[in-house]
PDB file of N, CA and C in Angstrom:
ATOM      1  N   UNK A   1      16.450  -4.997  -3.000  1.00  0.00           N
ATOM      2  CA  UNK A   1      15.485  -4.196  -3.718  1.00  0.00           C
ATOM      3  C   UNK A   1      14.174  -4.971  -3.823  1.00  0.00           C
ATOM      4  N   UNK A   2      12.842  -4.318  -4.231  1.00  0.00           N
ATOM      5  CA  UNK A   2      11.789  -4.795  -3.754  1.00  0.00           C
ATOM      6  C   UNK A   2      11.507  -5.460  -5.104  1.00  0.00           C
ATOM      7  N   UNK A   3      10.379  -5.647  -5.433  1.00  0.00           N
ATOM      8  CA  UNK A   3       9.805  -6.314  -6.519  1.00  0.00           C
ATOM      9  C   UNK A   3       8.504  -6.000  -6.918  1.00  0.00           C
ATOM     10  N   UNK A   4       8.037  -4.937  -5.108  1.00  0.00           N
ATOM     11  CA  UNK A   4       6.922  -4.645  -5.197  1.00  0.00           C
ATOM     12  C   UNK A   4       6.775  -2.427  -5.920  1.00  0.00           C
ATOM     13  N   UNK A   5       7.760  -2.247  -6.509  1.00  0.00           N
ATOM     14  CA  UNK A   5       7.435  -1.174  -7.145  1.00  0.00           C
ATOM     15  C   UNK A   5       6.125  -0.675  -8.600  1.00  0.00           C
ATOM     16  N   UNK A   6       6.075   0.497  -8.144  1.00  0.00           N
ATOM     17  CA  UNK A   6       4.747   0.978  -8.750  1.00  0.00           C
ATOM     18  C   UNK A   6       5.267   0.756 -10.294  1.00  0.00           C
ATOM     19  N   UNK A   7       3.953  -0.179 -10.924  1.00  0.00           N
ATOM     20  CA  UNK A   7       4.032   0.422 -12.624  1.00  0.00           C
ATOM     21  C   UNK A   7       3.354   1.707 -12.953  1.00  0.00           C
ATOM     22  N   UNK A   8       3.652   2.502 -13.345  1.00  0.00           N
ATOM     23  CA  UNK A   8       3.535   3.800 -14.105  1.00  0.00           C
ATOM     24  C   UNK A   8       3.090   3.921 -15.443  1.00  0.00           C
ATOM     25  N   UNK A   9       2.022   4.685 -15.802  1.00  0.00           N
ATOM     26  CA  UNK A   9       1.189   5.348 -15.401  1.00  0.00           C
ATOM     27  C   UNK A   9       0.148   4.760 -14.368  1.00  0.00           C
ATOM     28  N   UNK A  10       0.222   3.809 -14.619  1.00  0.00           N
ATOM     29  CA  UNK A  10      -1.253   3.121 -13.722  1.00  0.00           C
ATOM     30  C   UNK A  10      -1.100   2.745 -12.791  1.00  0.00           C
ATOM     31  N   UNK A  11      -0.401   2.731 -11.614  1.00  0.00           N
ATOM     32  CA  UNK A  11      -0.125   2.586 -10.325  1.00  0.00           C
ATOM     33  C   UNK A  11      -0.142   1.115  -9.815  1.00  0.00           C
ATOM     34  N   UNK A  12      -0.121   0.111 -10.313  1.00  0.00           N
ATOM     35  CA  UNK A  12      -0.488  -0.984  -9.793  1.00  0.00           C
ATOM     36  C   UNK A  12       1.103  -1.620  -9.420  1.00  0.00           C
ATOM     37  N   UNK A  13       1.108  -2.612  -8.600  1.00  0.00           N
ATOM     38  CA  UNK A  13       2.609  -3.185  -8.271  1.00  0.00           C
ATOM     39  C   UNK A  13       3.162  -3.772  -9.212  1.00  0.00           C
ATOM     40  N   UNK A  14       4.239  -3.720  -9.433  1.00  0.00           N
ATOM     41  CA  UNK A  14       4.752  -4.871 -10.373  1.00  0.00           C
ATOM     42  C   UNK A  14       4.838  -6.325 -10.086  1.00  0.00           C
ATOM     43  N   UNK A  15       4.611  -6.705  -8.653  1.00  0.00           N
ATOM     44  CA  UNK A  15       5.261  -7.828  -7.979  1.00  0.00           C
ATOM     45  C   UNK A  15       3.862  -8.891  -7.556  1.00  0.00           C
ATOM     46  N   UNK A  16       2.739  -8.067  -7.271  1.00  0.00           N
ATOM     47  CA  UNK A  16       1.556  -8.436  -6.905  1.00  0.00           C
ATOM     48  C   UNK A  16       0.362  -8.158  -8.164  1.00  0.00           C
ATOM     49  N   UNK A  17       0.276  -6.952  -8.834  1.00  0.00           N
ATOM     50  CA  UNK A  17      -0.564  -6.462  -9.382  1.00  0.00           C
ATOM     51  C   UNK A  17      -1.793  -5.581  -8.446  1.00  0.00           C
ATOM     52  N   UNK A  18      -1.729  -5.663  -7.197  1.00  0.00           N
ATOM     53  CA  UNK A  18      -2.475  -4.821  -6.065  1.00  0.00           C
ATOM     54  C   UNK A  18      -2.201  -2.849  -6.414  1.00  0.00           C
ATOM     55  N   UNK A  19      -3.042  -2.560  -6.430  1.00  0.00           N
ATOM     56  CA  UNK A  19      -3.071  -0.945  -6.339  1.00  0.00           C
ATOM     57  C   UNK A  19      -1.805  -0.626  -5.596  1.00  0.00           C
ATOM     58  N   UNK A  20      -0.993   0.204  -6.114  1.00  0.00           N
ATOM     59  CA  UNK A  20       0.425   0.450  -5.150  1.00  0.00           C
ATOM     60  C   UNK A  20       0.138   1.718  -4.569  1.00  0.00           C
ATOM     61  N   UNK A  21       0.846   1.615  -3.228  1.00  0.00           N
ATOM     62  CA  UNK A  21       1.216   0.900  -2.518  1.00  0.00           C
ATOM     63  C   UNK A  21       0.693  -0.944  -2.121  1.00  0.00           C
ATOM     64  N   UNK A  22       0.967  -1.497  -2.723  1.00  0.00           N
ATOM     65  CA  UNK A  22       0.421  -3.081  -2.133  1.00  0.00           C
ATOM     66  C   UNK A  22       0.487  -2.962  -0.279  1.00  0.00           C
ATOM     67  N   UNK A  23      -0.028  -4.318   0.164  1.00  0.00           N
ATOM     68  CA  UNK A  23       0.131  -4.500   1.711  1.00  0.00           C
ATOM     69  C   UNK A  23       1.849  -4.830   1.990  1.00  0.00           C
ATOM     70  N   UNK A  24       2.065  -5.514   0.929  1.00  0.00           N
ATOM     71  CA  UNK A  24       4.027  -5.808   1.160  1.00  0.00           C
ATOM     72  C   UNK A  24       4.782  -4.901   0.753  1.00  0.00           C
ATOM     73  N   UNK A  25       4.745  -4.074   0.071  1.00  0.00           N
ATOM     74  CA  UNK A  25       5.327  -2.993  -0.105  1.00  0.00           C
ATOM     75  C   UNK A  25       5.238  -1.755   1.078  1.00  0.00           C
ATOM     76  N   UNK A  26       3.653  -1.944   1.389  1.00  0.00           N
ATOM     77  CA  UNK A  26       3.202  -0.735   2.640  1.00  0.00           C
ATOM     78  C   UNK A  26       4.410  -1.781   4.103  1.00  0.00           C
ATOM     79  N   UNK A  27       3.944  -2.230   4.049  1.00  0.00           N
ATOM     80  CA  UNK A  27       5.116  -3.123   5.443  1.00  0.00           C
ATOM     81  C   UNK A  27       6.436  -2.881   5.091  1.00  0.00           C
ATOM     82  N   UNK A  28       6.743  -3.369   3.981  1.00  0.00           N
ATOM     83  CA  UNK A  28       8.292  -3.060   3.477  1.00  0.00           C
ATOM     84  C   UNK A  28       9.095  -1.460   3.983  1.00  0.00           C
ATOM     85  N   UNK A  29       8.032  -0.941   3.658  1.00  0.00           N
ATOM     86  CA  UNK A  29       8.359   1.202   3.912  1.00  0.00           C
ATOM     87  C   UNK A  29       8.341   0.940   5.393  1.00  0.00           C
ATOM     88  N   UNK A  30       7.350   0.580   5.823  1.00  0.00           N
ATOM     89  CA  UNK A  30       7.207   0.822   7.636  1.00  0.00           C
ATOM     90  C   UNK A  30       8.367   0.463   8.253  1.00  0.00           C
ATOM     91  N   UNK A  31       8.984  -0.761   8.041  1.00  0.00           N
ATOM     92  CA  UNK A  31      10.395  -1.488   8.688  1.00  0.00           C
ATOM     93  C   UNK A  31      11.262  -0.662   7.706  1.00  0.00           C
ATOM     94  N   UNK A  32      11.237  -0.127   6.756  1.00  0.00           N
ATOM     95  CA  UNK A  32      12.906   0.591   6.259  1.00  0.00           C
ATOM     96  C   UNK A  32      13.139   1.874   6.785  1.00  0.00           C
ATOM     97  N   UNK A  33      11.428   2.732   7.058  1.00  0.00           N
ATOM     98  CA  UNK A  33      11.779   4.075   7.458  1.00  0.00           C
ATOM     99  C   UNK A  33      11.310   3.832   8.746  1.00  0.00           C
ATOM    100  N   UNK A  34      11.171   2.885   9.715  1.00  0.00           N
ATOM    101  CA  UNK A  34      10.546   2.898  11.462  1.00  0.00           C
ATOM    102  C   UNK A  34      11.434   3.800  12.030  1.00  0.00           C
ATOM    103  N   UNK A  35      12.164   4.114  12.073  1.00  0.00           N
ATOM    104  CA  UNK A  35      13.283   5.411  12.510  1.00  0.00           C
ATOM    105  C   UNK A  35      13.090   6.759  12.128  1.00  0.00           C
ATOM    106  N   UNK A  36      12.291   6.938  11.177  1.00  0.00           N
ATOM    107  CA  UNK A  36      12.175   7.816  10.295  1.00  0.00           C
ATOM    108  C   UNK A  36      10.664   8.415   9.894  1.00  0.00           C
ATOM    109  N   UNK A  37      10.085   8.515  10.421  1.00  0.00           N
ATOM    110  CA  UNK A  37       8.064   8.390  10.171  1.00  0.00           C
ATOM    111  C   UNK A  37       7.993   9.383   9.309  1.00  0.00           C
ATOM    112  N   UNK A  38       8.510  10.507   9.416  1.00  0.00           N
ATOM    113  CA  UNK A  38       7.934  11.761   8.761  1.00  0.00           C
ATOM    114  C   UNK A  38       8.903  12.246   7.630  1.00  0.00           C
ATOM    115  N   UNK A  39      10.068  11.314   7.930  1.00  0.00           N
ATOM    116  CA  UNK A  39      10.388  11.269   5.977  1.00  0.00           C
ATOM    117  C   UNK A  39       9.570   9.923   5.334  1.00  0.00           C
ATOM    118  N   UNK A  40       9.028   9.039   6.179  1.00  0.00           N
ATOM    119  CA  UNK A  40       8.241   8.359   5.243  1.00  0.00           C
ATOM    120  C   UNK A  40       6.666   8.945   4.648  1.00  0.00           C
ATOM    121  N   UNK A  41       6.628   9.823   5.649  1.00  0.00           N
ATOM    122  CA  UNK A  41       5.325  10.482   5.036  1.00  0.00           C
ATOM    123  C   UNK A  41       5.511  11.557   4.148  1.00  0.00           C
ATOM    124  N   UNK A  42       6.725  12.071   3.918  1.00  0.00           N
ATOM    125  CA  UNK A  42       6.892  13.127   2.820  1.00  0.00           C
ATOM    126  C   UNK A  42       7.520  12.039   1.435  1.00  0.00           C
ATOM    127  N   UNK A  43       7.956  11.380   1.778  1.00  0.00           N
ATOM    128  CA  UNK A  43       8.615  10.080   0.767  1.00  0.00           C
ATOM    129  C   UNK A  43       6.920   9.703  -0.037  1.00  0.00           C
ATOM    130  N   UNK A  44       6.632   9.290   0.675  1.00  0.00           N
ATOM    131  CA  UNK A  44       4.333   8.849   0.323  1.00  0.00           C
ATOM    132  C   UNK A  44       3.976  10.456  -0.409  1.00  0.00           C
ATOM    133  N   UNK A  45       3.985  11.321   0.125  1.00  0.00           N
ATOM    134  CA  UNK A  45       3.528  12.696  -0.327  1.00  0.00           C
ATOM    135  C   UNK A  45       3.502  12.981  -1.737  1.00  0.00           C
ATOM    136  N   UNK A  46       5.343  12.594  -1.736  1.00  0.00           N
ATOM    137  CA  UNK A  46       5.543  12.821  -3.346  1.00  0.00           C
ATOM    138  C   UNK A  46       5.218  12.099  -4.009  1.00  0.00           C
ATOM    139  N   UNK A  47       4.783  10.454  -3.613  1.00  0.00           N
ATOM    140  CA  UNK A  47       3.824   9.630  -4.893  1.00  0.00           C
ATOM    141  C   UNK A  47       2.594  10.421  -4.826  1.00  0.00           C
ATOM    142  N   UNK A  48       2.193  10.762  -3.757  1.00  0.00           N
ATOM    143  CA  UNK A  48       0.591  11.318  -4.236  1.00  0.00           C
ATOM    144  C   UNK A  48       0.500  12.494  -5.109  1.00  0.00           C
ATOM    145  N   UNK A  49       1.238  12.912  -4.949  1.00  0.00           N
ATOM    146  CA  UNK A  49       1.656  14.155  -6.045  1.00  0.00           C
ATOM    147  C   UNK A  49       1.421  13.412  -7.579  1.00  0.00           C
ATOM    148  N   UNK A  50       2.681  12.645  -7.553  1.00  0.00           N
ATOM    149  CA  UNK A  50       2.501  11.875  -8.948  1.00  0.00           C
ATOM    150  C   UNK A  50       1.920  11.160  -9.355  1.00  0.00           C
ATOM    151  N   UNK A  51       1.033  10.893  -8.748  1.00  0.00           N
ATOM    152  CA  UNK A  51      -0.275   9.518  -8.741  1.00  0.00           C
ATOM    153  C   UNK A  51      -0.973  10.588  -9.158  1.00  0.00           C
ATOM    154  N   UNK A  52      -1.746  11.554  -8.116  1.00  0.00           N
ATOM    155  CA  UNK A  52      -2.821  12.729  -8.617  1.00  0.00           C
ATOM    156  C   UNK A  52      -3.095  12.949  -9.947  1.00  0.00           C
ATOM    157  N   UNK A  53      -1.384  13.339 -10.301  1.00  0.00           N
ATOM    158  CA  UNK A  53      -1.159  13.962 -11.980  1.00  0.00           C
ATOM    159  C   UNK A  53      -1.459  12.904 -13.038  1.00  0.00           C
ATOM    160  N   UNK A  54      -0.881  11.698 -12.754  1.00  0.00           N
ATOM    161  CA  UNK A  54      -1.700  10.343 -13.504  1.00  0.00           C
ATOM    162  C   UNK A  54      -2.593   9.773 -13.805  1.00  0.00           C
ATOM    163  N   UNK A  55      -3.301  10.047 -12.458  1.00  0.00           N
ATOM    164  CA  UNK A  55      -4.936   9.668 -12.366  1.00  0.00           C
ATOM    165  C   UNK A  55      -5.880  10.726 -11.825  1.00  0.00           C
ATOM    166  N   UNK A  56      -5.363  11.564 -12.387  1.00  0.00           N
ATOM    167  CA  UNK A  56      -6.610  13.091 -12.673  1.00  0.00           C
ATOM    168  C   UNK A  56      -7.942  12.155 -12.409  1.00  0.00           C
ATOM    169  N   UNK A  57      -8.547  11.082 -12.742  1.00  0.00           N
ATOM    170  CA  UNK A  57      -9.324  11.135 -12.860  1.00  0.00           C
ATOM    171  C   UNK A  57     -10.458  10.738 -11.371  1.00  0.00           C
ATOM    172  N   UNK A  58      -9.347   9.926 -10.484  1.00  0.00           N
ATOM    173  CA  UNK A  58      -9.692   9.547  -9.213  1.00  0.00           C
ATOM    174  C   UNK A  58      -9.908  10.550  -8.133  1.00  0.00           C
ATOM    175  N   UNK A  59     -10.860  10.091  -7.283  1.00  0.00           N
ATOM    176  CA  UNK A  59     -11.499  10.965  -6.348  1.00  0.00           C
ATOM    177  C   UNK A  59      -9.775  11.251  -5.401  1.00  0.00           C
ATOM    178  N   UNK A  60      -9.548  12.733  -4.791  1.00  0.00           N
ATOM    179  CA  UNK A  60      -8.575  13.293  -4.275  1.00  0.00           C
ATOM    180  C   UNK A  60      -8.752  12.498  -2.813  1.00  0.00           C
ATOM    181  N   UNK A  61      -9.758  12.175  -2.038  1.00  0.00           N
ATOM    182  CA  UNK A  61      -9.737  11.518  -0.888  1.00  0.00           C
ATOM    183  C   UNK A  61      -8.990   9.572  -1.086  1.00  0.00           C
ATOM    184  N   UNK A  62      -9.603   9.052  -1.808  1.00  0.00           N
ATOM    185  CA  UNK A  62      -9.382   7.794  -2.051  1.00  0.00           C
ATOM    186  C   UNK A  62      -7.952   7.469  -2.299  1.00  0.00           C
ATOM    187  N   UNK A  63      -6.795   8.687  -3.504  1.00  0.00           N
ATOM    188  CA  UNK A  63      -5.173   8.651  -3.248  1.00  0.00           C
ATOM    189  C   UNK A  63      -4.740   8.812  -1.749  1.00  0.00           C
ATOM    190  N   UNK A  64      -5.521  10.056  -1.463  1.00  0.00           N
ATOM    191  CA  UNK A  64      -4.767  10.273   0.091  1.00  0.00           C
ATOM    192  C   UNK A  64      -5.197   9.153   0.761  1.00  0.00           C
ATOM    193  N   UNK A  65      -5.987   8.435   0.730  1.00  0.00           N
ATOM    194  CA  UNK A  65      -6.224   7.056   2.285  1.00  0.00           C
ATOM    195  C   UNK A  65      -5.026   5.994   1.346  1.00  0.00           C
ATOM    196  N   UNK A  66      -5.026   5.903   0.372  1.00  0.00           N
ATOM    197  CA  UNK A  66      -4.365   4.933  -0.579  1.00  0.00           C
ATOM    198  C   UNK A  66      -2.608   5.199  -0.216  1.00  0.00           C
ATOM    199  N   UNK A  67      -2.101   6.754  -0.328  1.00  0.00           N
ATOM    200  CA  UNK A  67      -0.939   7.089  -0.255  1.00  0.00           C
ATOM    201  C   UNK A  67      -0.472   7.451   1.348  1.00  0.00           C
ATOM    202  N   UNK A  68      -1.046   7.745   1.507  1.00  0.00           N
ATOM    203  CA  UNK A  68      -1.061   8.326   3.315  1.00  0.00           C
ATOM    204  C   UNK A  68      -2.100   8.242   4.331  1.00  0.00           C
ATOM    205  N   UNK A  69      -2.888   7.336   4.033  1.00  0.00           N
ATOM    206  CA  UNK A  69      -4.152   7.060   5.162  1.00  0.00           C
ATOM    207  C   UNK A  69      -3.405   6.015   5.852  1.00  0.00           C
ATOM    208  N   UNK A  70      -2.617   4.828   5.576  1.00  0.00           N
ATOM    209  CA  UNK A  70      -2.524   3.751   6.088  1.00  0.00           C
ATOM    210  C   UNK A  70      -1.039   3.938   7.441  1.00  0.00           C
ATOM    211  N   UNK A  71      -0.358   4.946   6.786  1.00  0.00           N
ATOM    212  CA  UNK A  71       0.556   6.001   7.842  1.00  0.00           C
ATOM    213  C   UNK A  71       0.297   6.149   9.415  1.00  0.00           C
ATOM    214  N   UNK A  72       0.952   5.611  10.466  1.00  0.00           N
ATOM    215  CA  UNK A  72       0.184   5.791  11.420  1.00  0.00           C
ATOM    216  C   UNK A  72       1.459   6.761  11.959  1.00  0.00           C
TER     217      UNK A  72
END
């Protein structure tokens, strides 16, 4: 299990303190779902969902590059 999971409400890592997804956490997803791309992008989807609702206050482009921009 990781270390790098999101604190809630405020999105930041627990493990780093980096805006979550962190860079080790974003690598961590890539090697667990590399078999799998497009449940990792619906897996990402639903944080942006719940990130959105948290941080009403952040621009809607900046979650999506944050939650699913880095997705290749």
């Amino acid at each position: 299990m990781t270390e790098h999971g999101p604190v809630l409400p405020i999105w930041l890592c627990g493990g780093c303190a980096a805006p979550w997804p962190c860079a080790t956490r974003r690598h961590e997803l890539l090697q667990e779902y590399a078999a799998s791309p497009i449940a990792l992008a619906l897996y990402m989807g639903s944080y942006l969902v719940a990130a959105s609702q948290d941080m009403s206050w952040a621009p809607a482009g900046t979650l999506h590059r944050r939650f699913l921009g880095w997705l290749t």
